[in-house]
C-alpha atoms as a PDB file:
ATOM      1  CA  UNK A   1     122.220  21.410  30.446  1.00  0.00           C
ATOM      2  CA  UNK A   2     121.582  22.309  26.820  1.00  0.00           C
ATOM      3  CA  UNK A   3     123.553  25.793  27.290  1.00  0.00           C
ATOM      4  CA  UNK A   4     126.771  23.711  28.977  1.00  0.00           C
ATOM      5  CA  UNK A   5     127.044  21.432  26.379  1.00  0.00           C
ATOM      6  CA  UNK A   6     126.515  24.537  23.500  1.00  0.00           C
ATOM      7  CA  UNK A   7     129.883  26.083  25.328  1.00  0.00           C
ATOM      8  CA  UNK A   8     131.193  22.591  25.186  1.00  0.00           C
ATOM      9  CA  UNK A   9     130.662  22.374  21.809  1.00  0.00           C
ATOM     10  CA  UNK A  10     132.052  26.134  20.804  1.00  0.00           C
ATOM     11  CA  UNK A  11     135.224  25.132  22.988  1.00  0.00           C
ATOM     12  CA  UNK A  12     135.719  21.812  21.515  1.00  0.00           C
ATOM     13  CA  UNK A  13     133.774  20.907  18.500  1.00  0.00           C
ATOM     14  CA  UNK A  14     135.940  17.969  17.856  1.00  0.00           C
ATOM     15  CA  UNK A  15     134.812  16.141  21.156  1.00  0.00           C
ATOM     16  CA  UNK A  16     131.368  17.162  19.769  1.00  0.00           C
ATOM     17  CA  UNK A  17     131.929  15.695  16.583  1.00  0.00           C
ATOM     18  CA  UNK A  18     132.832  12.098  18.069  1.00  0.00           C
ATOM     19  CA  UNK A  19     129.680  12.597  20.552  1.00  0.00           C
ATOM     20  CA  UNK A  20     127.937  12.505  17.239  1.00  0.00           C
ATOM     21  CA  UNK A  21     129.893  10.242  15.980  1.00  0.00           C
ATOM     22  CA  UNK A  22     129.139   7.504  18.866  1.00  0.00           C
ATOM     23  CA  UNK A  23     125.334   8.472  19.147  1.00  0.00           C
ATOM     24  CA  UNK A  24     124.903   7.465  15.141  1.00  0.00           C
ATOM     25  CA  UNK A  25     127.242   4.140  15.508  1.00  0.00           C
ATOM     26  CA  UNK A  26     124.927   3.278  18.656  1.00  0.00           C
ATOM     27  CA  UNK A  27     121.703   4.240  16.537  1.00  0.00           C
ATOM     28  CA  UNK A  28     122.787   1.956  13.936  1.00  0.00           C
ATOM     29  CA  UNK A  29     123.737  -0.841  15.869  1.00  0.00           C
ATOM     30  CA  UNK A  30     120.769  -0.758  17.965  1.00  0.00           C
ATOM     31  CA  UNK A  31     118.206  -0.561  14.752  1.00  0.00           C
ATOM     32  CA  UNK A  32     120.301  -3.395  13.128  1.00  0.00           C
ATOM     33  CA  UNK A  33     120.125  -5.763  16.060  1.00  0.00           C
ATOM     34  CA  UNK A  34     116.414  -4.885  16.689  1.00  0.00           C
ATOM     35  CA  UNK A  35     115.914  -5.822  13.111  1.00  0.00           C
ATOM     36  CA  UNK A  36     117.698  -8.929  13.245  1.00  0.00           C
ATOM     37  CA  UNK A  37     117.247 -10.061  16.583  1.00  0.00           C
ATOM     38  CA  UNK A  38     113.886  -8.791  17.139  1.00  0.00           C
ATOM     39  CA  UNK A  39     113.993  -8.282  20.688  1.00  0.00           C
ATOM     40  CA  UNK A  40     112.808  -5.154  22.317  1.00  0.00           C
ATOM     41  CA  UNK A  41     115.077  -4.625  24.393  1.00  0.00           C
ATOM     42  CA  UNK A  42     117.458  -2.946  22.010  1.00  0.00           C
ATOM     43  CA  UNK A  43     115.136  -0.244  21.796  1.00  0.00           C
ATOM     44  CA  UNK A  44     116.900   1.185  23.880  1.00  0.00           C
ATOM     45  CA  UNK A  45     119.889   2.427  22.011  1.00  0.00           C
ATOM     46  CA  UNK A  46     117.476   3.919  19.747  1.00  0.00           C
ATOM     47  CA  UNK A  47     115.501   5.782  22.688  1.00  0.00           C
ATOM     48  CA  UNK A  48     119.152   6.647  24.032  1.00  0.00           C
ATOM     49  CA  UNK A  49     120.127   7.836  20.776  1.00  0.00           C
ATOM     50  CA  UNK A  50     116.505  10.081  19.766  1.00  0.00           C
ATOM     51  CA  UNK A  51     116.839  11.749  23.306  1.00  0.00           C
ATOM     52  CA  UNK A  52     120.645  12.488  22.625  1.00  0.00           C
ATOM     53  CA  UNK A  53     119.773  14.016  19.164  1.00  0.00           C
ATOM     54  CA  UNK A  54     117.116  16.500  21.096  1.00  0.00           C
ATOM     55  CA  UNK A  55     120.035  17.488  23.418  1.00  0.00           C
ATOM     56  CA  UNK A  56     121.915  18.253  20.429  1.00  0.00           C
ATOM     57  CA  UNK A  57     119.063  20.254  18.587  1.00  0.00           C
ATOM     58  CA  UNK A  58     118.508  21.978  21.713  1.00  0.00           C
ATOM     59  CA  UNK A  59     122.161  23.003  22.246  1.00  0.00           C
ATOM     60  CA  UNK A  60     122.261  23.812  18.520  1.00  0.00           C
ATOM     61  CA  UNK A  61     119.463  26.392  18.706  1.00  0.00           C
ATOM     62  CA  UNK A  62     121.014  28.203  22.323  1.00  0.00           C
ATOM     63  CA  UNK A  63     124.729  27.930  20.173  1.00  0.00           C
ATOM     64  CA  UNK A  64     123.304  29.682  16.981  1.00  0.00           C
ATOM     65  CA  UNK A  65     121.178  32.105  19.151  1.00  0.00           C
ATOM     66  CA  UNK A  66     123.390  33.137  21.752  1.00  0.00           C
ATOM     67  CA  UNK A  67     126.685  32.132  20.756  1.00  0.00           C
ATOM     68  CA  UNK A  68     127.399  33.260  17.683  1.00  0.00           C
ATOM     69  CA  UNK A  69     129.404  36.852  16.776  1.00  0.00           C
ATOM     70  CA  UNK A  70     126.296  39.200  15.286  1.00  0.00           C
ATOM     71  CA  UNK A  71     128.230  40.000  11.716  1.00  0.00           C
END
C-alpha cells in the first residue's frame, strides 16, 4: 500500500498535495469541534487523520529510498 501510493505520489504530486490538503482541513475540523463540542465521537477525524499521516511518512520514506535518481 505504502509503495502504490509513493508511485502515486511521483506520478501526480498535485493529487498528493490536495490528499494533504483534505487530511489537515479534516484534522482541524475534527480538533475544533472536539474542543467545542466536547463529544468523543469526533475523535475520529483525528484518528482518521494520525493514521493517514503514517501512510504518508511511510510512503515518504519507500519514495526517498527507492524512488529517487542516485545523483
Amino acid at each position: 500500500m505504502f509503495r502504490r501510493y509513493a508511485i502515486f505520489t511521483n506520478n501526480y504530486p498535485m493529487l498528493h498535495n490536495i490528499n494533504l490538503m483534505i487530511v489537515i482541513l479534516i484534522m482541524l475540523v475534527s480538533v475544533y469541534q472536539l474542543v467545542e463540542n466536547e463529544q468523543l465521537a469526533y475523535a475520529n477525524g483525528i484518528a482518521f487523520a494520525l493514521l493517514s499521516v503514517a501512510m504518508f511518512a511511510r510512503a515518504s520514506d519507500y519514495k526517498r529510498k527507492f524512488l529517487t535518481k542516485n545523483k
